[in-house]
C-alpha atoms as a PDB file:
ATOM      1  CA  UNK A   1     122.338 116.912  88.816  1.00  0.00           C
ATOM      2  CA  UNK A   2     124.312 113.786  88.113  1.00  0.00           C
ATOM      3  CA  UNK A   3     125.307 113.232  91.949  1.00  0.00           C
ATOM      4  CA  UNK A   4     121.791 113.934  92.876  1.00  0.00           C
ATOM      5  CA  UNK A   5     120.251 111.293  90.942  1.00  0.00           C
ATOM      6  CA  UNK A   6     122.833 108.685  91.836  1.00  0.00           C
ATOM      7  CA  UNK A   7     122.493 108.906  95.399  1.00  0.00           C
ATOM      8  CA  UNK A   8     118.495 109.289  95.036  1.00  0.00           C
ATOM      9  CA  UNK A   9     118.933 105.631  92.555  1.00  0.00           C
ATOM     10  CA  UNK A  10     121.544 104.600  95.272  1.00  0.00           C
ATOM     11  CA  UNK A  11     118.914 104.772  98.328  1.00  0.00           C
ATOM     12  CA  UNK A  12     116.190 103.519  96.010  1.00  0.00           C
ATOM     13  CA  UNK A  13     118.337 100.238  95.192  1.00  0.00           C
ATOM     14  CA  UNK A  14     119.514  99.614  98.771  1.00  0.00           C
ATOM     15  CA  UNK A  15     116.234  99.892 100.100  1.00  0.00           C
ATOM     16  CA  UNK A  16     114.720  97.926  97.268  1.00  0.00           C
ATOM     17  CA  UNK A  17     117.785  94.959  97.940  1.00  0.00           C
ATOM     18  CA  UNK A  18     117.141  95.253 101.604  1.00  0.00           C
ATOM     19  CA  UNK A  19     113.009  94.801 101.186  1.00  0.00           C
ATOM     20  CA  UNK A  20     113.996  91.816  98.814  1.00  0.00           C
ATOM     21  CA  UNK A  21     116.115  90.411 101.310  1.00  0.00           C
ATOM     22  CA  UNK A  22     113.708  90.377 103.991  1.00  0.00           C
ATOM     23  CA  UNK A  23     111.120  89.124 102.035  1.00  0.00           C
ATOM     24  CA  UNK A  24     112.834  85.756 101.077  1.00  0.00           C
ATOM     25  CA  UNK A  25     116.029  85.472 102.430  1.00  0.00           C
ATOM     26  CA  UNK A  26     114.616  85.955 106.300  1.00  0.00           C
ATOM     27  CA  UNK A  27     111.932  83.704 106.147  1.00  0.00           C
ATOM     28  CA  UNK A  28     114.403  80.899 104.699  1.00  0.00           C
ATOM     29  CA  UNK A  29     116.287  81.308 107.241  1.00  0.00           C
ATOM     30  CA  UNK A  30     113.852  81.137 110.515  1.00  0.00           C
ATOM     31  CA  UNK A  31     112.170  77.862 108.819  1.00  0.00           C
ATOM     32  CA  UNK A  32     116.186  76.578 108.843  1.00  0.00           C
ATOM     33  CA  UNK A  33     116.302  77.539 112.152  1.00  0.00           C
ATOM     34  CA  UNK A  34     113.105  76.319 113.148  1.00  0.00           C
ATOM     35  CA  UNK A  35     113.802  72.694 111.543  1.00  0.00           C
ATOM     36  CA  UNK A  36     117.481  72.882 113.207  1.00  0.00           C
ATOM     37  CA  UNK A  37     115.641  72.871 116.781  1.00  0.00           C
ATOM     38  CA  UNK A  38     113.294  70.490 116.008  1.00  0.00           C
ATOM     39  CA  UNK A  39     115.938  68.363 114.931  1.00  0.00           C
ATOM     40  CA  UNK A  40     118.029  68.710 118.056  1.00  0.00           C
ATOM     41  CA  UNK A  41     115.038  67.950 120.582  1.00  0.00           C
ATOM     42  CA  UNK A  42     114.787  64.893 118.366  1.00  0.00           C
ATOM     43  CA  UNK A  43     118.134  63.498 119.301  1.00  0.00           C
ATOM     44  CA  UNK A  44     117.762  64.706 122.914  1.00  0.00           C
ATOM     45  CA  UNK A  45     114.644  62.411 122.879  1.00  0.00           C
ATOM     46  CA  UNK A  46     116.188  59.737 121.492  1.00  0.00           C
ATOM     47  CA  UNK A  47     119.179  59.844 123.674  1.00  0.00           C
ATOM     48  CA  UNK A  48     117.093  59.386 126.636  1.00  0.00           C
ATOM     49  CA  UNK A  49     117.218  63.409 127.524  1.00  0.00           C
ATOM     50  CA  UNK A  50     114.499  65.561 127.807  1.00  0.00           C
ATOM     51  CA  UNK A  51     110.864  64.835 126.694  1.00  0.00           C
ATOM     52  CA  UNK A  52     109.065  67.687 128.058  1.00  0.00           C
ATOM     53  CA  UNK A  53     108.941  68.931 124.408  1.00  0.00           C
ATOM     54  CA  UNK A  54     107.436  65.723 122.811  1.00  0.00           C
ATOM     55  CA  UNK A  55     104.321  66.691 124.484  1.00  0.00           C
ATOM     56  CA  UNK A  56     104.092  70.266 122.559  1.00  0.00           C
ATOM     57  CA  UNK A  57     104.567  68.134 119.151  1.00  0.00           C
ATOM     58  CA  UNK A  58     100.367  67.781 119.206  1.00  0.00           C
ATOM     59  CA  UNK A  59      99.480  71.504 119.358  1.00  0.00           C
ATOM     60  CA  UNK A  60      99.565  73.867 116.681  1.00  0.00           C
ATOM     61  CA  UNK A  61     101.273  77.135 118.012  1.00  0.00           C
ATOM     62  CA  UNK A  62     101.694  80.353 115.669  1.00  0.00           C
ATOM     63  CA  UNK A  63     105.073  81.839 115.169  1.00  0.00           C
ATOM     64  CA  UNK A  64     105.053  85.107 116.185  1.00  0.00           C
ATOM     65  CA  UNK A  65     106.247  88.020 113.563  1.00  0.00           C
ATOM     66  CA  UNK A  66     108.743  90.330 113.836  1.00  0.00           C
ATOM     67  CA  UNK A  67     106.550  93.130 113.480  1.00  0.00           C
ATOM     68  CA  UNK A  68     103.936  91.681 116.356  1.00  0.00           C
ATOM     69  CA  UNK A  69     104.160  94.759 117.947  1.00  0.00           C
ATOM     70  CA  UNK A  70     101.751  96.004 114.845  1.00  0.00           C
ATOM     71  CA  UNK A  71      99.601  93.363 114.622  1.00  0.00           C
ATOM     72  CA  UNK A  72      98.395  94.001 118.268  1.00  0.00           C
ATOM     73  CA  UNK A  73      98.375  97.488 117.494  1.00  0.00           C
ATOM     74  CA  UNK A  74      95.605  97.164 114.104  1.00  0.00           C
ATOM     75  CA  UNK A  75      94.443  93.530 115.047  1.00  0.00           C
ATOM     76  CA  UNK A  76      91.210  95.248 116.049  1.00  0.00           C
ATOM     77  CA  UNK A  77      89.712  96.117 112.515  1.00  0.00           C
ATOM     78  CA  UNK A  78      90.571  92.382 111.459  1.00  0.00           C
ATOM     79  CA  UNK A  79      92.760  93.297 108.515  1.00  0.00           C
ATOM     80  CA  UNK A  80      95.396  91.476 109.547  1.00  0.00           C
ATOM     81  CA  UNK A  81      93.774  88.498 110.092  1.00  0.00           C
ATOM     82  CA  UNK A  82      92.366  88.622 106.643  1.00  0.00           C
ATOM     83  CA  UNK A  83      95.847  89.231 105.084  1.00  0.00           C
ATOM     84  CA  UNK A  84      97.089  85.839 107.513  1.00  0.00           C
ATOM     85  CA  UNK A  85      94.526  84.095 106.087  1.00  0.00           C
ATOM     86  CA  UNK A  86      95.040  85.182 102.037  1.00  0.00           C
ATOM     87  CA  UNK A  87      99.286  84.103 102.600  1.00  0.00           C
ATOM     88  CA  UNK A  88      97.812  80.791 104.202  1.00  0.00           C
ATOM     89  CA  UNK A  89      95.523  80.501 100.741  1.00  0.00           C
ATOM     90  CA  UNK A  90      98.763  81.107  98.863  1.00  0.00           C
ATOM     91  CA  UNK A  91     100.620  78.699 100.690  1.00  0.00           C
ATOM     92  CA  UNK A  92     103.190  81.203 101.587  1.00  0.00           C
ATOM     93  CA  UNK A  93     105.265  80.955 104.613  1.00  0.00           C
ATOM     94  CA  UNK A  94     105.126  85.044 105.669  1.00  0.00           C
ATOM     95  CA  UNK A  95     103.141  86.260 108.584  1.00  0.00           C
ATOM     96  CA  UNK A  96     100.329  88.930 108.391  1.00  0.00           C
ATOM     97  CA  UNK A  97     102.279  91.642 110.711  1.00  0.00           C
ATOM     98  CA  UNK A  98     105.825  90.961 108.789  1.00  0.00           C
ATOM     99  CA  UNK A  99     103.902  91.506 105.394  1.00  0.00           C
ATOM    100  CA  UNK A 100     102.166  94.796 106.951  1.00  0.00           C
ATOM    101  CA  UNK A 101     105.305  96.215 108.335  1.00  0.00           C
ATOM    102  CA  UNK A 102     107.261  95.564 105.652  1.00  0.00           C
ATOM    103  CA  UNK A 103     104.463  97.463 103.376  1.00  0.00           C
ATOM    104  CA  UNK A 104     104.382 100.266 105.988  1.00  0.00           C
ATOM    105  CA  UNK A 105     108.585 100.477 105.622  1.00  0.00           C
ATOM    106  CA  UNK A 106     108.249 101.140 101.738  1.00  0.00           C
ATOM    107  CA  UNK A 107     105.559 103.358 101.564  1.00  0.00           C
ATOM    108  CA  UNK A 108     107.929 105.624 103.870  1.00  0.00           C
ATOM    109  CA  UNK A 109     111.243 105.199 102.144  1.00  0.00           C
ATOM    110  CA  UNK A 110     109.321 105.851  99.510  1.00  0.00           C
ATOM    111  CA  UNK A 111     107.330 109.039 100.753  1.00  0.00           C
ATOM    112  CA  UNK A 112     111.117 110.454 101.561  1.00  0.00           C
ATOM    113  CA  UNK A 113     112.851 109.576  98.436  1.00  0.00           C
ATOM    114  CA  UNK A 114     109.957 110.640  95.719  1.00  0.00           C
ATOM    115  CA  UNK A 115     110.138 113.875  97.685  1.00  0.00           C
ATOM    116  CA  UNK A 116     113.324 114.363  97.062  1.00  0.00           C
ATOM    117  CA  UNK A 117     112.012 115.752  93.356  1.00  0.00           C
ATOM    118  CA  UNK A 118     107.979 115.461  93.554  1.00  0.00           C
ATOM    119  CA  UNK A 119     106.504 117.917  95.811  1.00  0.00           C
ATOM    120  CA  UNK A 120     102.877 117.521  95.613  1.00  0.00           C
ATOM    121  CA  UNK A 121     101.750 115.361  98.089  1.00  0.00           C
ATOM    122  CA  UNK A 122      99.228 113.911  97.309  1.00  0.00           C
ATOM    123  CA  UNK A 123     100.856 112.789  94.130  1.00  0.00           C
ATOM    124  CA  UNK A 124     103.617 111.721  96.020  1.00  0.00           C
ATOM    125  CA  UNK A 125     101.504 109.918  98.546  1.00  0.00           C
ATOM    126  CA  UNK A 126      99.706 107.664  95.560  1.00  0.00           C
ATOM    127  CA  UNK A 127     102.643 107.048  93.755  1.00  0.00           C
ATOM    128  CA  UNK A 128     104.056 105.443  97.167  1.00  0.00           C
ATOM    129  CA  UNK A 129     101.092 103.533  98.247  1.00  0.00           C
ATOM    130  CA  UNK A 130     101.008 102.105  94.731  1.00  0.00           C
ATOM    131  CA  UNK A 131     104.683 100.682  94.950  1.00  0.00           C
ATOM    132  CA  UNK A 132     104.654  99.746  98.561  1.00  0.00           C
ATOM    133  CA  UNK A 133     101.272  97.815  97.731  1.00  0.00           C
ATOM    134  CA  UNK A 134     103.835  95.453  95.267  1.00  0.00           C
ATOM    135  CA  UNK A 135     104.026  92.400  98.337  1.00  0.00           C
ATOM    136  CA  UNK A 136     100.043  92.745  98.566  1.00  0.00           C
ATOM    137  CA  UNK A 137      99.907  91.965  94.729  1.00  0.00           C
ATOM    138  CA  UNK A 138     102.018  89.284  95.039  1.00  0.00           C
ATOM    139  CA  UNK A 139     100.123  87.792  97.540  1.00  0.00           C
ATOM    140  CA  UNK A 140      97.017  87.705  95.680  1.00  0.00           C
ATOM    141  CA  UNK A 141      98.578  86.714  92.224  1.00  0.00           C
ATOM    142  CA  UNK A 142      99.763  83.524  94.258  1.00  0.00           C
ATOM    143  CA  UNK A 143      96.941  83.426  96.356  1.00  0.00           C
ATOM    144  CA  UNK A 144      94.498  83.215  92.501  1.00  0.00           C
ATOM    145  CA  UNK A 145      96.753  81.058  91.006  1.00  0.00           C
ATOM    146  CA  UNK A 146      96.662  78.594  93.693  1.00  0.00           C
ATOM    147  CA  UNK A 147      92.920  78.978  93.786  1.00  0.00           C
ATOM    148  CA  UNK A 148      92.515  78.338  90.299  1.00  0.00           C
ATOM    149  CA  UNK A 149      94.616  74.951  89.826  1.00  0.00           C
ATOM    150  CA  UNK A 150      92.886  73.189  92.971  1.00  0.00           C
ATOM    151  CA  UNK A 151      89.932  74.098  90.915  1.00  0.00           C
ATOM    152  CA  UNK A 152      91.233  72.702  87.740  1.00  0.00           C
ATOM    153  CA  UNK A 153      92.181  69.713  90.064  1.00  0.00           C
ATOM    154  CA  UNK A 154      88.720  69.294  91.412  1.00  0.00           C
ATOM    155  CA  UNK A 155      86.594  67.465  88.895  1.00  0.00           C
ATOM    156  CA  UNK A 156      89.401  64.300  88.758  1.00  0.00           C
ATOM    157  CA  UNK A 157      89.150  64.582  92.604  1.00  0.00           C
ATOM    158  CA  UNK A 158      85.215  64.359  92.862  1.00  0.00           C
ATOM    159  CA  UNK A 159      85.635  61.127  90.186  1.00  0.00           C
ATOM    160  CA  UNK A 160      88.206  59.730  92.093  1.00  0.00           C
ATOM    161  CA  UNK A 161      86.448  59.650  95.469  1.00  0.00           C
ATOM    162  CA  UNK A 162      82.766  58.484  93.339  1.00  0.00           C
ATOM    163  CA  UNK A 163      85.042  55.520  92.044  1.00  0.00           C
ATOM    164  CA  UNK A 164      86.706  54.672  95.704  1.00  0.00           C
ATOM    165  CA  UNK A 165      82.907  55.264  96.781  1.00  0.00           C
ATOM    166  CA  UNK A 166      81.554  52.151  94.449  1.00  0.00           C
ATOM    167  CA  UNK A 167      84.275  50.099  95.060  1.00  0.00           C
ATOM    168  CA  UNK A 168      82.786  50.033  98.821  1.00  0.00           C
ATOM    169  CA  UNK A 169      84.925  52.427 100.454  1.00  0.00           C
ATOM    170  CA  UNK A 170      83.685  55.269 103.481  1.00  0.00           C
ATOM    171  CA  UNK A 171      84.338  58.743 103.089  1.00  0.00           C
ATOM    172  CA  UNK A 172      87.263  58.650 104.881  1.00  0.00           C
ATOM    173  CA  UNK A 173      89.006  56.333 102.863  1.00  0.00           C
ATOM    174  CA  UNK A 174      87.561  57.706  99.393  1.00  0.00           C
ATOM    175  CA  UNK A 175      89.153  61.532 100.744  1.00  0.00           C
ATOM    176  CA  UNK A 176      92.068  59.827 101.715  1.00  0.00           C
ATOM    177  CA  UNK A 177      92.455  58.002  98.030  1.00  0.00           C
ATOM    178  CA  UNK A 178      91.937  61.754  97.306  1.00  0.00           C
ATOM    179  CA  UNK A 179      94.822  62.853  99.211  1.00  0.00           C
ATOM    180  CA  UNK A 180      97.425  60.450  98.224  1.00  0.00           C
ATOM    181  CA  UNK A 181      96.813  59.996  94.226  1.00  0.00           C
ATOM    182  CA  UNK A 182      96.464  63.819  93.333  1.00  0.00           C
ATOM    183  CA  UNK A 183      98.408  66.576  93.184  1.00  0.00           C
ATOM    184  CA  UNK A 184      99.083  69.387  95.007  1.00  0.00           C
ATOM    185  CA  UNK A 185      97.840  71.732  95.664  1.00  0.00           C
ATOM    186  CA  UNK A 186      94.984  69.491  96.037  1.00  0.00           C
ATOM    187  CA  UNK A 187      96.944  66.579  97.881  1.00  0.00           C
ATOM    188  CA  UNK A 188      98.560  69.396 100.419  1.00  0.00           C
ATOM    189  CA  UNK A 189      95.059  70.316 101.319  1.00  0.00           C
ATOM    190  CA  UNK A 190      93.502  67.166 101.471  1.00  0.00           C
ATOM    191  CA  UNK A 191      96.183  65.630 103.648  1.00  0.00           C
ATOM    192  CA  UNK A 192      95.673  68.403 106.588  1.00  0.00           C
ATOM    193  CA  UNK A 193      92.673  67.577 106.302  1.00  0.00           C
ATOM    194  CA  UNK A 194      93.363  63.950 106.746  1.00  0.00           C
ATOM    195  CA  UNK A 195      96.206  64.972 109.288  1.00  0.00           C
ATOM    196  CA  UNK A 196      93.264  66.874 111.498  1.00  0.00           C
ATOM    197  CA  UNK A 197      90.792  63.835 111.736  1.00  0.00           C
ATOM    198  CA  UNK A 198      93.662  61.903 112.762  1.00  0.00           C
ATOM    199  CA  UNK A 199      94.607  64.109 115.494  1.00  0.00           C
ATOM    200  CA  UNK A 200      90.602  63.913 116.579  1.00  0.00           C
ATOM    201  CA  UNK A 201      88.456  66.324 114.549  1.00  0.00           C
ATOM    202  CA  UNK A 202      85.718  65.453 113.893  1.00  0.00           C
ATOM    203  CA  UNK A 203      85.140  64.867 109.355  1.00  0.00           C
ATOM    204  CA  UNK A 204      82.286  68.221 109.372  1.00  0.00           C
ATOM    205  CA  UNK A 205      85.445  69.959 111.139  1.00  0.00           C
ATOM    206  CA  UNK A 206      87.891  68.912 109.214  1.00  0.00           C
ATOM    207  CA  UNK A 207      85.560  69.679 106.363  1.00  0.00           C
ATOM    208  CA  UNK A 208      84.577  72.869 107.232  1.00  0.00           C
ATOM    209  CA  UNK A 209      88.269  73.779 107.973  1.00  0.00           C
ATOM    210  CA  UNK A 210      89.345  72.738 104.235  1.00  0.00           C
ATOM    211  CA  UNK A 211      86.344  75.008 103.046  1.00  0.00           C
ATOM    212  CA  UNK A 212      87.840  77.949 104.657  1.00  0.00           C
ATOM    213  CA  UNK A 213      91.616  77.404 103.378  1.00  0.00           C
ATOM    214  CA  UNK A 214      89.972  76.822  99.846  1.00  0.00           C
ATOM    215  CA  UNK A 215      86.919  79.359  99.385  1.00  0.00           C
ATOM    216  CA  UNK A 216      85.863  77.995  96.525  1.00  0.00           C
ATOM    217  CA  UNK A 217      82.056  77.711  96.004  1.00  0.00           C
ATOM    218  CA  UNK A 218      82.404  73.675  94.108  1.00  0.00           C
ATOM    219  CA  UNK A 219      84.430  72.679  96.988  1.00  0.00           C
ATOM    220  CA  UNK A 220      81.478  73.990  99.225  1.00  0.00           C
ATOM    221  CA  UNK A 221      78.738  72.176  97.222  1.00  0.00           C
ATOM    222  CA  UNK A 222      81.381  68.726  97.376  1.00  0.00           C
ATOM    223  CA  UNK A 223      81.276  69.443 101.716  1.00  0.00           C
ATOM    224  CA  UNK A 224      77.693  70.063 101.629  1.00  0.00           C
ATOM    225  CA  UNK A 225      77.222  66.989 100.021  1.00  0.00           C
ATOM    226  CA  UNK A 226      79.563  64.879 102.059  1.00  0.00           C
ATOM    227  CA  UNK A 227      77.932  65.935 105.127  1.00  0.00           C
ATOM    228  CA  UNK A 228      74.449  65.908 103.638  1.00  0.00           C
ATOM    229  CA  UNK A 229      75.236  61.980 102.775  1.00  0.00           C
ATOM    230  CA  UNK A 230      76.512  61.288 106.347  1.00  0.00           C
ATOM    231  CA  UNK A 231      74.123  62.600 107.860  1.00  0.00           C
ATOM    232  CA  UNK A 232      71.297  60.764 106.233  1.00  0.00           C
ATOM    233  CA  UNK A 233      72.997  58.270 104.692  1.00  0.00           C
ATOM    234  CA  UNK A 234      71.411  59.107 101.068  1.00  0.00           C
ATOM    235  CA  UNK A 235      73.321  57.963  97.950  1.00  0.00           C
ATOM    236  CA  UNK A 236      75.071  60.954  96.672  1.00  0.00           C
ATOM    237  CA  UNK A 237      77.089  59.505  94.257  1.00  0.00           C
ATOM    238  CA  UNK A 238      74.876  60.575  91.170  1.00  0.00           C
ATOM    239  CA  UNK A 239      74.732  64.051  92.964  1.00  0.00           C
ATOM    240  CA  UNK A 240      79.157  64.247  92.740  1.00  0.00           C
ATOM    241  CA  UNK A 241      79.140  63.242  89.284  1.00  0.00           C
ATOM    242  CA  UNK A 242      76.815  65.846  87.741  1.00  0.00           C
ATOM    243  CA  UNK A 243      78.983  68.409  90.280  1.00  0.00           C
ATOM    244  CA  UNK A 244      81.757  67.111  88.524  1.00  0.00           C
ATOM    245  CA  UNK A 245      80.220  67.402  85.375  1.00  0.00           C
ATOM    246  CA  UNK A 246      79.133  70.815  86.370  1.00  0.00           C
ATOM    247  CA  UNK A 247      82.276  71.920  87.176  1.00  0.00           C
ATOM    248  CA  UNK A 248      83.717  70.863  84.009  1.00  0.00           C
ATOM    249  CA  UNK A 249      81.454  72.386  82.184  1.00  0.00           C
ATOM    250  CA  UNK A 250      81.969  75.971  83.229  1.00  0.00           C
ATOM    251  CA  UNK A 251      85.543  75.589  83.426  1.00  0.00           C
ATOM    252  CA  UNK A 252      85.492  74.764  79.859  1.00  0.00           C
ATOM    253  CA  UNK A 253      83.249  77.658  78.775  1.00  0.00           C
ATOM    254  CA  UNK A 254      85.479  80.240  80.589  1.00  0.00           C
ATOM    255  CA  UNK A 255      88.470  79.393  79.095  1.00  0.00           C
ATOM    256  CA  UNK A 256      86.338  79.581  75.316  1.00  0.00           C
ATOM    257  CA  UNK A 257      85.007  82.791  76.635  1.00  0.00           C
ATOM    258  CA  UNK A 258      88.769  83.752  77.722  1.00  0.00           C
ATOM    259  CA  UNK A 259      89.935  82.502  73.952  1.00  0.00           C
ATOM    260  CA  UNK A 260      86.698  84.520  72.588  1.00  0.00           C
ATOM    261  CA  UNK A 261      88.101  88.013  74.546  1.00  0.00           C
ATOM    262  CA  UNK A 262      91.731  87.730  74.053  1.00  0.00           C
ATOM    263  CA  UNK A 263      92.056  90.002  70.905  1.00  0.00           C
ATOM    264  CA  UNK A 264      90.195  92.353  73.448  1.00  0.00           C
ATOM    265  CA  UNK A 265      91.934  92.202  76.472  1.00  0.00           C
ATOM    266  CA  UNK A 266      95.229  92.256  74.652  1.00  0.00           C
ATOM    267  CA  UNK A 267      94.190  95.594  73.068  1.00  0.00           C
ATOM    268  CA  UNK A 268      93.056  96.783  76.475  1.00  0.00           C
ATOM    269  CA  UNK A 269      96.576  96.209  78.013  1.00  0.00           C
ATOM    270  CA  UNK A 270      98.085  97.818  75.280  1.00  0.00           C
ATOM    271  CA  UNK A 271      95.421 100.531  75.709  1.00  0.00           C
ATOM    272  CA  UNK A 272      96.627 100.867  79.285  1.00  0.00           C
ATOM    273  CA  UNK A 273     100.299 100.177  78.794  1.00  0.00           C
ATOM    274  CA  UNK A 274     100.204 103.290  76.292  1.00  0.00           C
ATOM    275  CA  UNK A 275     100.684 106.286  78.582  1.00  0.00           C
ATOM    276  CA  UNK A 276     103.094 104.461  81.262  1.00  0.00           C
ATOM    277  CA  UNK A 277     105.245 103.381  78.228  1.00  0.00           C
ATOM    278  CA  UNK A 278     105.074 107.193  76.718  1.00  0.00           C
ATOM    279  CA  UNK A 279     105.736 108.420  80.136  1.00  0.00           C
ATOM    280  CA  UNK A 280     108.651 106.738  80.608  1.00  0.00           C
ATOM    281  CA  UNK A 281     110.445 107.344  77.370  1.00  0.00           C
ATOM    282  CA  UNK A 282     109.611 111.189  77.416  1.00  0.00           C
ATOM    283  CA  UNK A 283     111.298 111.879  80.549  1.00  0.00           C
ATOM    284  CA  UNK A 284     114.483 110.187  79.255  1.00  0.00           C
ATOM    285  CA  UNK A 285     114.003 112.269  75.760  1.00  0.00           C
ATOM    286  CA  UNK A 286     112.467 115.617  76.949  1.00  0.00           C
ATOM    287  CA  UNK A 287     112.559 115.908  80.709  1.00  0.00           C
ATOM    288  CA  UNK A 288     111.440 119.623  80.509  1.00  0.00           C
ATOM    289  CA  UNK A 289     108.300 117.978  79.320  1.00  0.00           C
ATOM    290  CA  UNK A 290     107.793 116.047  82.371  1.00  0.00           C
ATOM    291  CA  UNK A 291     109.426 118.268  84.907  1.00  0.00           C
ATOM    292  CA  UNK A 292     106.331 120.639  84.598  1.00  0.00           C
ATOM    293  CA  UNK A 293     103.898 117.788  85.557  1.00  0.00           C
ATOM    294  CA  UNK A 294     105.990 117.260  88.347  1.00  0.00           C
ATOM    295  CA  UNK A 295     106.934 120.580  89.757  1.00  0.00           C
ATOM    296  CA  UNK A 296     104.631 123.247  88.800  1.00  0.00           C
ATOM    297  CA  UNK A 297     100.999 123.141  90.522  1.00  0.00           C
ATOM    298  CA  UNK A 298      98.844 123.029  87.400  1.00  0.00           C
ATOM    299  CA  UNK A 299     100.888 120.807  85.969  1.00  0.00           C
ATOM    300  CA  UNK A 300     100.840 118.470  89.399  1.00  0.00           C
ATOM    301  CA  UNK A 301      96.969 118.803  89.363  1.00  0.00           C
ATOM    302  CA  UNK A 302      96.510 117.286  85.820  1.00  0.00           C
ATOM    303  CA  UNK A 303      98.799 114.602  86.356  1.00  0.00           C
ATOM    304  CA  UNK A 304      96.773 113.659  89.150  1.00  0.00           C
ATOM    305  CA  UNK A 305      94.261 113.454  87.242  1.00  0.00           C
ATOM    306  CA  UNK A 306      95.854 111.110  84.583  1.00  0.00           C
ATOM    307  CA  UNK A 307      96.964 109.385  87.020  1.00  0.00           C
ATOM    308  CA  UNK A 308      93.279 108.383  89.105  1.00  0.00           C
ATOM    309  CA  UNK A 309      91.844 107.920  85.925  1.00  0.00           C
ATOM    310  CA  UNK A 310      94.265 106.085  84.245  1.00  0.00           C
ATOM    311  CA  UNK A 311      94.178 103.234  87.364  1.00  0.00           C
ATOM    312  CA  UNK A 312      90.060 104.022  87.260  1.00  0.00           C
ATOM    313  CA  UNK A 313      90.492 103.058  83.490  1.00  0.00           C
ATOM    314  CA  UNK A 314      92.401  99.961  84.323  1.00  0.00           C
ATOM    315  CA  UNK A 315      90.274  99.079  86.798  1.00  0.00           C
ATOM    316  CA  UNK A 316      86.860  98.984  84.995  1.00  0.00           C
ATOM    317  CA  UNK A 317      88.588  97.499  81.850  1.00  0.00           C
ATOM    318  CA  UNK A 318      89.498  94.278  83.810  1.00  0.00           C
ATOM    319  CA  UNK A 319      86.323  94.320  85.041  1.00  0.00           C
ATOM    320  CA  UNK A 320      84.655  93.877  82.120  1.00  0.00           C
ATOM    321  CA  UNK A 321      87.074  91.833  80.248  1.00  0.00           C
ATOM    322  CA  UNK A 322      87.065  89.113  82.960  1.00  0.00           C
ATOM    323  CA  UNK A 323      83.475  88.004  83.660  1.00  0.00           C
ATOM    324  CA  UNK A 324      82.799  85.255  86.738  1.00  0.00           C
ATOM    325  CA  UNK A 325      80.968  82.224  85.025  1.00  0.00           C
END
């Protein structure tokens, strides 16, 4: 019994180290790589050698993933291209089809290792999906957080172009103040967009463009109004100061209303935490207790059950513990 669950903890940890390593280690690398050959057609430029490739420099190309091959496969039903463009919200470096074959590789492994000693399948089948949905989470933690602090950002962004606006700037120099006096992420994403109009977009591209890599519905009202004012030349100046002053506003009463609901949603995780936590220490104490969930049908079938409605618990919890202002 010993041997068994070695090896089984063995296979788990070297495909666990090996998924790790792919997901930051390879990456690293190829953007190494990537800088190495830009690097070397630099000097062959500037040593008078070839300049075929100084020519490509304008044109945005993407990098195609290892896992390509099932991108083209799924690329009709558009997931992937959602996923490409959540890592692009998160700033993250990873391509759609790497991220969905990496997620395809764990649910697998772990389909064949939890079947080593969990039989029912569809148990064994959620359990799997569950962990091999852990780089999806990620994404989205990184992708919200990101979200969030350009929208913390925003307000002293709006002020900061109505002040470059009074002193008798245009738009494009108040978003360029904008770009090169905050911080990221809002500098990052207001100097592509200063990067694009200077490679010849048009601002209600550019503006557009920085609406989809930021879909946040402020930042839409701040483009509509942008446009809005060059378009008919209105004074909108009053209109971005009460947006700011909007904004401000409700960011302020969510975080009360987050202070007001923290007793709550503390006792809701704990709530939630409960049975994992119970779980975990019973099948170290009394493993008979948990091998019948596990291996006998009855016992499989309730656990199920726990199991849906514990996530279905979780779930609607969140849902009303975190209310969109």
């Amino acid at each position: 019994m010993l041997l068994f669950f070695l090896v089984t903890f063995a296979l788990f940890a070297a495909a666990f180290f090996g998924a790790a390593y792919y997901v930051f280690a390879v990456p690293e690398k190829a953007a190494a790589g990537t800088l190495q050959q830009r690097l070397r057609e630099l000097r062959a430029a500037a040593a008078g050698g070839e300049r075929r490739s100084s020519r490509a420099d304008l044109f945005r190309r993407e990098e195609r993933g290892s896992f390509a091959w099932l991108g083209e496969m799924i690329s009709g039903g558009g997931a992937l291209t959602k996923l490409q463009k959540a890592i692009n919200q998160a700033d993250l470096k990873y391509r759609a089809a790497d991220v969905a074959g990496l997620t395809l590789i764990l649910f697998v492994v772990l389909f064949l290792l939890l079947g080593l000693f969990m039989p029912l399948l569809l148990l064994r089948t959620l359990f799997s999906a569950m962990l091999a949905a852990v780089p999806l989470l990620i994404i989205s933690r990184k992708r919200a957080a990101r979200l969030a602090k350009f929208e913390a950002q925003l307000p002293d962004s709006i002020d900061l172009f109505n002040r470059s606006m009074r002193a008798g700037h245009n738009i494009q120099s108040g978003l360029e103040t904008i770009a090169t006096e905050t911080a990221d992420p809002t500098k990052q994403e207001f100097k592509k967009l200063m990067e694009e109009m200077s490679l010849g977009s048009t601002l209600d591209a550019a503006l557009h463009n920085l609406g989809e890599r930021m879909p946040l519905i402020d930042l839409k009202f701040f483009i509509t109004g942008l446009i809005l004012q060059r378009q008919t030349g209105a004074n909108m100046v009053a209109v971005l100061e009460n947006l700011s002053m909007l904004v401000r506003e409700r960011l302020s009463l969510q975080e009360k209303l987050k202070a007001a609901t923290a007793q709550q949603r503390y006792s809701a995780a704990l709530l939630c935490g409960m049975p994992v936590v119970f779980g975990i220490v019973l099948w170290f104490m009394k493993p008979e207790y948990i091998d019948i969930l596990v291996n006998d049908d009855t016992g499989s079938k309730f656990f199920m059950y726990a199991v849906v409605s514990e996530i279905l618990g979780i779930l609607v919890i969140r849902k009303m513990s975190s209310p969109k202002i």
